[in-house]
Protein backbone atom coordinates (compact mmCIF):
# COMPACT_ATOMS: atom_id res chain seq x y z
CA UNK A 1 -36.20 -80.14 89.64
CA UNK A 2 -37.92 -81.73 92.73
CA UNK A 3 -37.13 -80.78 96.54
CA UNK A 4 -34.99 -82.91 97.90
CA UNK A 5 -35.28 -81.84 101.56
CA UNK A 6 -37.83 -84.14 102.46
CA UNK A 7 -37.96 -88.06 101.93
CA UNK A 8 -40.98 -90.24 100.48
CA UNK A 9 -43.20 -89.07 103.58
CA UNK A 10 -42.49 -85.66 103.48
CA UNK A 11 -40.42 -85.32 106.27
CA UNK A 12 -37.19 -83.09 106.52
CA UNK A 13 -33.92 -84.42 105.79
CA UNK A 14 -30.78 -83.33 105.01
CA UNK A 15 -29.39 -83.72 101.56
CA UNK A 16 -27.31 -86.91 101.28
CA UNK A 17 -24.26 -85.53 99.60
CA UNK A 18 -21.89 -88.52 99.91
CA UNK A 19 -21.75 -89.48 96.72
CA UNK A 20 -20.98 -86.09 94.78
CA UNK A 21 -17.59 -84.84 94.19
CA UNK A 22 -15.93 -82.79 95.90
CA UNK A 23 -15.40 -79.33 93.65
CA UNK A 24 -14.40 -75.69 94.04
CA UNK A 25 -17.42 -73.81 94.67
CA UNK A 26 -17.77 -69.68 95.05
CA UNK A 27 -20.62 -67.30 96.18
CA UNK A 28 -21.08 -63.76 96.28
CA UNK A 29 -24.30 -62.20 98.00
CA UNK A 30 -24.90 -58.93 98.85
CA UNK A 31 -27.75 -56.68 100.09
CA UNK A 32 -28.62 -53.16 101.38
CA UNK A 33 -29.67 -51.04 104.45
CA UNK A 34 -31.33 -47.81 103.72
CA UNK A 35 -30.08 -44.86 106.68
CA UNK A 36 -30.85 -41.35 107.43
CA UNK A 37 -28.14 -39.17 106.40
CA UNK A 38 -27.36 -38.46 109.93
CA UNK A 39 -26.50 -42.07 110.38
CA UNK A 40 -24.78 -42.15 107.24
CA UNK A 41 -22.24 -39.35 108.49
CA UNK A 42 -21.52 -41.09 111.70
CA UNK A 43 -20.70 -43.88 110.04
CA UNK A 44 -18.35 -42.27 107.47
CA UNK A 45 -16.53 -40.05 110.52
CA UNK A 46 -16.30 -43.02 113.13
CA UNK A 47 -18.77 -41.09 115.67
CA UNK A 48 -20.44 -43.98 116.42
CA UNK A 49 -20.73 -44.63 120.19
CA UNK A 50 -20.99 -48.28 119.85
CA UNK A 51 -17.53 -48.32 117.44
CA UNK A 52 -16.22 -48.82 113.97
CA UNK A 53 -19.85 -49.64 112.59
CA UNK A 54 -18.75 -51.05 109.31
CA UNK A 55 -15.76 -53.15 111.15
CA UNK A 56 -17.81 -54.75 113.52
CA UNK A 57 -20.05 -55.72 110.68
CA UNK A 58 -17.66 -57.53 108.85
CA UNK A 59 -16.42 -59.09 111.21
CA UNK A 60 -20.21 -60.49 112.10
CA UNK A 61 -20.77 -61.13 108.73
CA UNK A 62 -17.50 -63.95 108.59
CA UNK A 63 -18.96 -65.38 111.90
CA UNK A 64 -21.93 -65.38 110.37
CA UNK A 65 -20.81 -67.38 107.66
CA UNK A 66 -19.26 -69.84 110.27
CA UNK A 67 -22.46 -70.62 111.73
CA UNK A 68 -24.61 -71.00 108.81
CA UNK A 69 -25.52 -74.43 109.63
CA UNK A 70 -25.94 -73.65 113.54
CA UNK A 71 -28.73 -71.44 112.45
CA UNK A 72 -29.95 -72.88 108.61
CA UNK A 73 -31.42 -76.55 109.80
CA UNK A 74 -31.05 -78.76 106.66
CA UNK A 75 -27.24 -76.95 105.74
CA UNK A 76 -24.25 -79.02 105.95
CA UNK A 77 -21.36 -77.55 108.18
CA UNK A 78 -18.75 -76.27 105.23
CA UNK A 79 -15.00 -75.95 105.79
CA UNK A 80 -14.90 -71.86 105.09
CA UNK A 81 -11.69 -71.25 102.86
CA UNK A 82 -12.00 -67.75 102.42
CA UNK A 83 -14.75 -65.39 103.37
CA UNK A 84 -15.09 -61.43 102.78
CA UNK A 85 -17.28 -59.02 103.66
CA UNK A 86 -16.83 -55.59 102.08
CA UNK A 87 -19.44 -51.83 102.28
CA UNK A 88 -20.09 -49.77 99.85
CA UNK A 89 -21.72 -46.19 100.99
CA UNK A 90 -24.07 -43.88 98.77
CA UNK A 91 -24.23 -40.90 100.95
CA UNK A 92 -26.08 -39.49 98.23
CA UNK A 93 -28.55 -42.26 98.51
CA UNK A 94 -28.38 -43.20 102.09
CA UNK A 95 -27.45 -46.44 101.14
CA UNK A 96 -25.08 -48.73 102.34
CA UNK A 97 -24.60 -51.69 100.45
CA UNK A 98 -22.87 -55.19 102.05
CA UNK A 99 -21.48 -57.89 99.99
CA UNK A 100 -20.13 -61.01 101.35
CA UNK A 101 -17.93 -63.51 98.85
CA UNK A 102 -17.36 -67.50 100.54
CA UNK A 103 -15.53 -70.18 98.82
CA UNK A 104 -14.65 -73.54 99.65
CA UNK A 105 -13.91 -76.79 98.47
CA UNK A 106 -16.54 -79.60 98.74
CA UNK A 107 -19.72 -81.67 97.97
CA UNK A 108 -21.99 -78.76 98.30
CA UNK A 109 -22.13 -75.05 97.89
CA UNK A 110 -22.31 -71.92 100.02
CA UNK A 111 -24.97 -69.37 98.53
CA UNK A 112 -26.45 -69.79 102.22
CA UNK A 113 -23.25 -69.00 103.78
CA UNK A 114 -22.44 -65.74 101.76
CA UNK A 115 -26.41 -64.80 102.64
CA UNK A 116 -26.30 -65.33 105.81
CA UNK A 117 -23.02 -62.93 106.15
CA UNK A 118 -24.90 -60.38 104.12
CA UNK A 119 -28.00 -60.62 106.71
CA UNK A 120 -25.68 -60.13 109.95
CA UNK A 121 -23.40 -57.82 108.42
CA UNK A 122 -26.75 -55.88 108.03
CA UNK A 123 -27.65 -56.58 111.51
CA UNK A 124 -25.20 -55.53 113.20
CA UNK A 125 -25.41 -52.05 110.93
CA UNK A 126 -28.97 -51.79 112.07
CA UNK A 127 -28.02 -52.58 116.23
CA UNK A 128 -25.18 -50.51 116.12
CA UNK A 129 -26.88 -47.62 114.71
CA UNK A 130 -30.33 -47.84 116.48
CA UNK A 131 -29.85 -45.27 119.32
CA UNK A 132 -29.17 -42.42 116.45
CA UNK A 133 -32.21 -43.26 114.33
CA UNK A 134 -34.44 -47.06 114.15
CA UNK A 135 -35.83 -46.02 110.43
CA UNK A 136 -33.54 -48.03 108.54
CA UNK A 137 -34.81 -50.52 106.11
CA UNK A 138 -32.25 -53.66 104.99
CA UNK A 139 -33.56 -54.65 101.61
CA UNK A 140 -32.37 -56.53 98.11
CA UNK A 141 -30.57 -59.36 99.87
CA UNK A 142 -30.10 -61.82 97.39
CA UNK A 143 -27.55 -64.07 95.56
CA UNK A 144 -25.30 -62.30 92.98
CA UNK A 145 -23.52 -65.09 92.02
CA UNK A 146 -22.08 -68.78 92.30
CA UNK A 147 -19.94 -71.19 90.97
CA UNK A 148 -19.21 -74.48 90.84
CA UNK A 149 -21.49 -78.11 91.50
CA UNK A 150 -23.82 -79.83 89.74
CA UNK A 151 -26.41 -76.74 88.87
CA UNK A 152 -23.48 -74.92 87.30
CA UNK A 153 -22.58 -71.48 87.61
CA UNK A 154 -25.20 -68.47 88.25
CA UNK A 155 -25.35 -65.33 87.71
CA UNK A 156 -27.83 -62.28 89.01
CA UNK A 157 -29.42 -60.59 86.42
CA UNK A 158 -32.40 -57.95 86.94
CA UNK A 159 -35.97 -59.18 85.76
């Protein structure tokens, strides 16, 4: 399969997606920020002096989502029919883990949309928890699945 981002003389375009049809399409990303345990237990207990860490997160994640295309330069501007954000927390670990789900209905799909609400989510983890310790590491972002359009459905599998 060729890129189709750029025209005859290389130059960037967007995707002409007039002529597909318009289906249901679903994506789930998700991805990871590694934290000291001593950011991990503010998190849990809420003793976070900038807030509800993990609130504020999803909550930038779903804007995130709604400005995919202000910040992607060849995505189309989608109309968002459902976004979530949800955490998972490995104290154990020091993990916590972010996975954003988008769906919609139209001519193209929104893998960038459920990354980019992943990446903020994270983000805003990392800025909100800064002042107690700045070795965090966001890692594994990636798609876990889609569905829907012309490539089908995918699925994340480990290599």
């Amino acid at each position: 399969m060729g890129l189709n981002h750029f025209d005859k003389n290389g130059n960037a375009v967007m995707v002409d997606v007039s002529d597909k049809p318009v289906t249901h399409r679903t994506a789930t990303a998700a991805g990871s920020i590694q934290v000291s345990s001593e950011i991990m237990a503010a998190v849990k207990s809420g003793n976070v002096k900038k807030g509800d860490v993990l609130g504020v997160a999803r909550v930038a994640g779903i804007m995130g989502v709604k400005r995919t295309s202000e910040l992607i330069p060849m995505c189309h501007p989608l109309p968002i029919q459902k976004c979530s954000v949800d955490f998972e927390t490995d104290e154990d670990a020091g993990m916590i883990r972010v996975f954003c789900t988008v769906k919609t209905e139209g001519k193209t799909g929104v893998e960038m949309e459920a990354l980019t609400g992943v990446q903020v989510a994270l983000l805003t983890i990392y800025d909100m928890c800064k002042a107690i310790d700045k070795h965090m590491v966001m890692s594994d972002i990636h798609l876990e699945e889609k569905t829907g359009g012309k490539s089908g459905d995918f699925c994340f599998e480990e290599k």
